[in-house]
Each structure stands twice: as C-alpha cells, then as structure tokens.
N, C-alpha and C. Protein backbone atom coordinates (compact mmCIF):
# COMPACT_ATOMS: atom_id res chain seq x y z
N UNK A 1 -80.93 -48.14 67.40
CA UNK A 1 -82.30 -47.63 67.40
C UNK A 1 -83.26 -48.77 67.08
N UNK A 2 -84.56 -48.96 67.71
CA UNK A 2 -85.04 -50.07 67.75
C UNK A 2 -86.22 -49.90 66.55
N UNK A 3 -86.74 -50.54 65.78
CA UNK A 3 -87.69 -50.52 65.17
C UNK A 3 -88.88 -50.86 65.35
N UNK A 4 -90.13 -50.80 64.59
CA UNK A 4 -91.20 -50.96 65.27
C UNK A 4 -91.97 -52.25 65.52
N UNK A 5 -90.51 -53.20 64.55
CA UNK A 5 -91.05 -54.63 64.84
C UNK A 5 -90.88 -55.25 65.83
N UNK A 6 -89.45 -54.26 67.16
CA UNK A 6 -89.12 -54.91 68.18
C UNK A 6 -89.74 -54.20 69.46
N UNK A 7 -90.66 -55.05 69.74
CA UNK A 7 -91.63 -54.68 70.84
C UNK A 7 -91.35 -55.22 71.97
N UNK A 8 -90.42 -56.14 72.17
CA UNK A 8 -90.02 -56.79 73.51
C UNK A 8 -89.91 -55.78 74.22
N UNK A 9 -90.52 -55.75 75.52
CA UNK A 9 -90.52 -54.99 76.98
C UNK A 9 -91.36 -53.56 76.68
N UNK A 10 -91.81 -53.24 75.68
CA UNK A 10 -92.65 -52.51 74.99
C UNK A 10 -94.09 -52.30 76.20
N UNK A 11 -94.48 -51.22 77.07
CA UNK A 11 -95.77 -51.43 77.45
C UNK A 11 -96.74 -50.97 76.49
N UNK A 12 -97.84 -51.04 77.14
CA UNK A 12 -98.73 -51.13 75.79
C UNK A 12 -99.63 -51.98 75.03
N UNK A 13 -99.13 -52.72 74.86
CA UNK A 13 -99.47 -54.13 73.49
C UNK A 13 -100.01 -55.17 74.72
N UNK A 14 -101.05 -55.59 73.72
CA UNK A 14 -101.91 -56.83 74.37
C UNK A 14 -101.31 -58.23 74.35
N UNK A 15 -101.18 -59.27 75.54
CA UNK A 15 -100.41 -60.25 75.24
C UNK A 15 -100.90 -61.20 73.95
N UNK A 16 -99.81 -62.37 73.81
CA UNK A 16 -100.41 -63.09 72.19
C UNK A 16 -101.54 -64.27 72.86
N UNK A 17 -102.54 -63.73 71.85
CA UNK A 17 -103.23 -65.17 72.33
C UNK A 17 -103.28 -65.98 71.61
N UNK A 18 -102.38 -67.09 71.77
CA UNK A 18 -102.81 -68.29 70.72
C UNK A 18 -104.02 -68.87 70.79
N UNK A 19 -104.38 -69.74 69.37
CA UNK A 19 -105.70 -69.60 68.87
C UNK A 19 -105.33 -71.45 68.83
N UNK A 20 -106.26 -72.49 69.58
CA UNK A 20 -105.76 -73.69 69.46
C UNK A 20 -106.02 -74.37 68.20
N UNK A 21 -105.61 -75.38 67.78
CA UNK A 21 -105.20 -75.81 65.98
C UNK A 21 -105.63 -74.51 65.52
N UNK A 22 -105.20 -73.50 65.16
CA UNK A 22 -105.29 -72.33 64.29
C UNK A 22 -104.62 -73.00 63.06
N UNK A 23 -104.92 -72.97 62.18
CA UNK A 23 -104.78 -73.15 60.85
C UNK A 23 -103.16 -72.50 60.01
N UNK A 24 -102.19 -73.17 59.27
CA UNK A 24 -101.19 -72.70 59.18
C UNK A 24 -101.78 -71.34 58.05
N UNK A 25 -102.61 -71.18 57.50
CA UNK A 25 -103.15 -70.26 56.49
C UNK A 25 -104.23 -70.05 56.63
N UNK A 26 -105.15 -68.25 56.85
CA UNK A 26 -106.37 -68.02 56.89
C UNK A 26 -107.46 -68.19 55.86
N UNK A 27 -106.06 -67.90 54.42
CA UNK A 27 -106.65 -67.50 53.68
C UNK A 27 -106.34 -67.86 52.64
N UNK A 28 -106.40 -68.64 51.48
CA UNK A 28 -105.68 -68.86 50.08
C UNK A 28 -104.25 -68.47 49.79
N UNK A 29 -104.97 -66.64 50.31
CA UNK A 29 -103.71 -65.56 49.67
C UNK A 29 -102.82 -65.94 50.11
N UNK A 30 -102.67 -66.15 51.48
CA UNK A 30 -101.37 -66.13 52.34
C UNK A 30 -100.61 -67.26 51.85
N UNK A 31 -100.88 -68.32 51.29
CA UNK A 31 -100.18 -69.72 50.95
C UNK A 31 -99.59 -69.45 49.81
N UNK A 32 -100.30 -68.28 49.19
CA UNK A 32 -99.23 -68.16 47.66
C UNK A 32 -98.25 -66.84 48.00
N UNK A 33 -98.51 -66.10 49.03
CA UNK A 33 -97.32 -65.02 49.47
C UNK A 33 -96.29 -66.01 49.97
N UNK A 34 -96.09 -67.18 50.63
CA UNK A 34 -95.50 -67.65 51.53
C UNK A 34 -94.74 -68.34 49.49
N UNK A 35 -95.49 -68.97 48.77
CA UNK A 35 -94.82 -69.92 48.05
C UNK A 35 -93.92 -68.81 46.62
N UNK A 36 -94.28 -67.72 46.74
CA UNK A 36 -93.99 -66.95 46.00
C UNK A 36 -92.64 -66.35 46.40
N UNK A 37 -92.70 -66.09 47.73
CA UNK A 37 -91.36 -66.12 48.76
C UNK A 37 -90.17 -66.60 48.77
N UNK A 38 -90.96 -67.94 48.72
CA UNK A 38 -90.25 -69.19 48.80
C UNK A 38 -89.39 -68.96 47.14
N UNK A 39 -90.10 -69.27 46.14
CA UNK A 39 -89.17 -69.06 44.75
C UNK A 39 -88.74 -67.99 44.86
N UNK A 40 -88.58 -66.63 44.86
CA UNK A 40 -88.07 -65.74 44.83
C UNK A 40 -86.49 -65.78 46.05
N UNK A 41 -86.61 -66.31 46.92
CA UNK A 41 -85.35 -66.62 47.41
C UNK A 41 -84.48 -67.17 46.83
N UNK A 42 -85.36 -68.70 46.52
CA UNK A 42 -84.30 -69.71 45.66
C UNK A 42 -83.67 -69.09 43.93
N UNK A 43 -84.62 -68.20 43.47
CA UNK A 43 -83.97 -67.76 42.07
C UNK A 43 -82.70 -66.65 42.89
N UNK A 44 -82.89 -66.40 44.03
CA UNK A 44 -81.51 -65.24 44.26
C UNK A 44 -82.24 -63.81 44.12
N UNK A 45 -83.67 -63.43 43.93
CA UNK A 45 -84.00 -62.34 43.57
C UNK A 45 -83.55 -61.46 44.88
N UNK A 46 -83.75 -62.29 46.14
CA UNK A 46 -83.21 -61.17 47.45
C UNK A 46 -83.40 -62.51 48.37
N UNK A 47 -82.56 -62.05 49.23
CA UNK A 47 -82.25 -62.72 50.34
C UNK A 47 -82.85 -62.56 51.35
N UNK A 48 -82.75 -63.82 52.47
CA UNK A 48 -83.32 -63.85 53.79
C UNK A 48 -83.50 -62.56 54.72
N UNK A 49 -81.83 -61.32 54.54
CA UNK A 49 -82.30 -60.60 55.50
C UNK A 49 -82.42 -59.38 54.64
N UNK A 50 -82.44 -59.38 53.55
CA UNK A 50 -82.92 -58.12 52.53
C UNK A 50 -84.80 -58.45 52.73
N UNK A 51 -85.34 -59.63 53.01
CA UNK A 51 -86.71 -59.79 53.12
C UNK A 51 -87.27 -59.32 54.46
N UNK A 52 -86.25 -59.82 55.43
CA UNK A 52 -86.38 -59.06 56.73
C UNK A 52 -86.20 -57.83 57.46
N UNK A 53 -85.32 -56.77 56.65
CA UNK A 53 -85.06 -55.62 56.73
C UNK A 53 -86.42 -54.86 55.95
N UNK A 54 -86.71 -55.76 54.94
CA UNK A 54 -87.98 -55.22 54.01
C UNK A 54 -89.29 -54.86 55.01
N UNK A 55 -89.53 -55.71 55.84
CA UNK A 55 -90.73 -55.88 56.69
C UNK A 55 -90.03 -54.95 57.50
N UNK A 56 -89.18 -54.86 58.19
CA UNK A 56 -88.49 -53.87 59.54
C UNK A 56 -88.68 -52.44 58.64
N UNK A 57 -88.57 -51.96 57.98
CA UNK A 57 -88.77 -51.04 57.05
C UNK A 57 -90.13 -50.20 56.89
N UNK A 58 -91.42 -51.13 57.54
CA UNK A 58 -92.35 -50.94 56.83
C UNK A 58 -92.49 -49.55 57.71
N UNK A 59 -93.39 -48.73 57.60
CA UNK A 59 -93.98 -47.32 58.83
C UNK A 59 -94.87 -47.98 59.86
N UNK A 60 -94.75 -47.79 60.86
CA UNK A 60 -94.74 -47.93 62.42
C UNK A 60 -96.48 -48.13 62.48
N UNK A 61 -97.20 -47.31 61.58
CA UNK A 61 -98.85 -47.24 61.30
C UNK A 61 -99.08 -48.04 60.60
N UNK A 62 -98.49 -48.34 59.29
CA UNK A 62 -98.78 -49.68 58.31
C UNK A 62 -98.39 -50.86 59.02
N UNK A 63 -97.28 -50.96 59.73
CA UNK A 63 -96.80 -52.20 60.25
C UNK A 63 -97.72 -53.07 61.50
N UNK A 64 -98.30 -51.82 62.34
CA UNK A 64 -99.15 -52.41 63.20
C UNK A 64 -100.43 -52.87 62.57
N UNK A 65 -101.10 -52.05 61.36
CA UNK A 65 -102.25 -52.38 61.35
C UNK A 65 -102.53 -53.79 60.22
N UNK A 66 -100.81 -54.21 59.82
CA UNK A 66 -100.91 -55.57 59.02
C UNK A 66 -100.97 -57.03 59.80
N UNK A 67 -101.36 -57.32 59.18
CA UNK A 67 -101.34 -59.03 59.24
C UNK A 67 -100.24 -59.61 58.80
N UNK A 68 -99.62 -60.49 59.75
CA UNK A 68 -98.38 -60.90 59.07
C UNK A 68 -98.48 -61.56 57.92
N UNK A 69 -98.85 -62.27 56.94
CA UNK A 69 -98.53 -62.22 55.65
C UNK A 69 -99.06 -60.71 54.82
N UNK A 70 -99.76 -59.90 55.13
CA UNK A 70 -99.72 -58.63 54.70
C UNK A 70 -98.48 -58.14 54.26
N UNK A 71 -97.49 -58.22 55.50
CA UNK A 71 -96.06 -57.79 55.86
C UNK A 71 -95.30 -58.08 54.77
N UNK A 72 -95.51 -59.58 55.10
CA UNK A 72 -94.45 -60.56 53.79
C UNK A 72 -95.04 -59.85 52.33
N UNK A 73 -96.32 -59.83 51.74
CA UNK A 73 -96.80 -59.19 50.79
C UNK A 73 -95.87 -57.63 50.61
N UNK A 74 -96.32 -57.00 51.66
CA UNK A 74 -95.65 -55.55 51.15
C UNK A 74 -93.55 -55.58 50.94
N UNK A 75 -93.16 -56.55 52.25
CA UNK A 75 -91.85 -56.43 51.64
C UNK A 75 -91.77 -57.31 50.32
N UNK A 76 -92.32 -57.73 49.80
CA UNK A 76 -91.94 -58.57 48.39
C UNK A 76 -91.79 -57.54 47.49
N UNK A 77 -93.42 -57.02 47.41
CA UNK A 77 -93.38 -55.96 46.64
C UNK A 77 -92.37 -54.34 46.58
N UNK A 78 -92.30 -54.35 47.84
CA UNK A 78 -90.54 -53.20 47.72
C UNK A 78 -89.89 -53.26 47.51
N UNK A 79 -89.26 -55.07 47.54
CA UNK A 79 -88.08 -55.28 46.84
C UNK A 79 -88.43 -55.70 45.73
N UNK A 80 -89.47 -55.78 45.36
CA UNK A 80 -89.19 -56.23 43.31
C UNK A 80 -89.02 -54.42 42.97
N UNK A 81 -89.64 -53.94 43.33
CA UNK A 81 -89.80 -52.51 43.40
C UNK A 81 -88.35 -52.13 43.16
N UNK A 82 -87.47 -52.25 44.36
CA UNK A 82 -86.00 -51.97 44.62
C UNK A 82 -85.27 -52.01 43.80
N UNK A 83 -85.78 -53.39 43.13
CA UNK A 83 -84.45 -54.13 42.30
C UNK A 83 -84.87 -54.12 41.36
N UNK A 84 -85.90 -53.22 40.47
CA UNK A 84 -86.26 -53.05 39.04
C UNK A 84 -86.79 -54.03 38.35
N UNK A 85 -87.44 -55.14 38.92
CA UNK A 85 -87.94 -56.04 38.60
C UNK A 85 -89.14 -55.52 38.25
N UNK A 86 -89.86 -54.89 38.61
CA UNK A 86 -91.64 -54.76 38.28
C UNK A 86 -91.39 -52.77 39.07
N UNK A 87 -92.63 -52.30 38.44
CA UNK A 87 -92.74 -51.20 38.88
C UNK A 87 -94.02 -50.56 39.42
N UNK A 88 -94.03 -49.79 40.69
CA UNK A 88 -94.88 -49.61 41.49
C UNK A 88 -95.82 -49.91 40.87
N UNK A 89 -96.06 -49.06 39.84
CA UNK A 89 -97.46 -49.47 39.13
C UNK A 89 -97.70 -50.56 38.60
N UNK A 90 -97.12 -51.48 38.12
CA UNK A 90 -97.03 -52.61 37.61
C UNK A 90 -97.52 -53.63 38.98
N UNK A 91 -97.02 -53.26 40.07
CA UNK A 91 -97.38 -54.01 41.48
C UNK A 91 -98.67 -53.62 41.53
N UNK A 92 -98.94 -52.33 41.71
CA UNK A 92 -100.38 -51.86 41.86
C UNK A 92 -101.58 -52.71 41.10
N UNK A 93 -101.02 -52.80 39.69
CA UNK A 93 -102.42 -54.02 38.85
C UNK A 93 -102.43 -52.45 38.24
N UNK A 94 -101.92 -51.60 37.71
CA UNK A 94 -102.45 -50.78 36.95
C UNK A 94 -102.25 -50.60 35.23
C-alpha cells in the first residue's frame, strides 16, 4: 500500500520547479531541525528509517500542506514523543 509520500506516476500534482541558487535553508529554523537531527541520530535516539517511516506516517492533509523541514520537525517530535523522551505537551512549549 503506497503512502502519501509516494507520488510517483500520481496525476494531479504540479511538476517541481527548481528555484536557481535557492538557498540550502529558508529560514534559521530549518538549519537547527536539520542539526538537531543530525545529533539525535548520532546519540542513537532513532534511526535513519525510524525518521523516515516518521515522516511516511504523517496524515495525507498535514503531509501535503508541510514544508519539508516542517516534516523533519513533526517526525522528530513523534519520535521523542514515541520513545518517552519528552511529552506531547512538553513538545507543545506548554
């Protein structure tokens, strides 16, 4: 069963337009989701395809309307979530 991240042959969807020197980061945020990533692999907190199943995971409505480091953001936070590291609310800022 295919998920909603695999859109190959998918009609529908607008082709990609690359954006020329587009910038590896839009935004601050995204450079510390990417480096936060990054340590959280290397301590062992979850792995390459526990991060990628995380994003394949997301709902079909949330997933389209993110930005890919959005993505990376929300699977981080499901798996600290998962693995009892921090708790929803604790993710939330509450």
């Amino acid at each position: 069963m295919s998920r909603i991240n695999d859109v190959g042959g998918m009609v529908g969807f607008p082709a990609i337009v690359e954006e020329p020197d587009e910038p590896a980061f839009h935004a601050d945020w995204e450079a510390h989701v990417v480096a936060l990533n990054a340590a959280l692999l290397r301590r062992g907190v979850y792995d390459l395809d526990e991060f990628r199943d995380a994003i394949e995971r997301i709902p079909p409505r949330e997933y389209l309307a993110a930005s890919y480091y959005e993505k990376w953001f929300r699977a981080i936070t499901t798996l600290l979530a998962e693995k009892g590291i921090a708790t929803p609310e604790e993710l939330a800022g509450a």
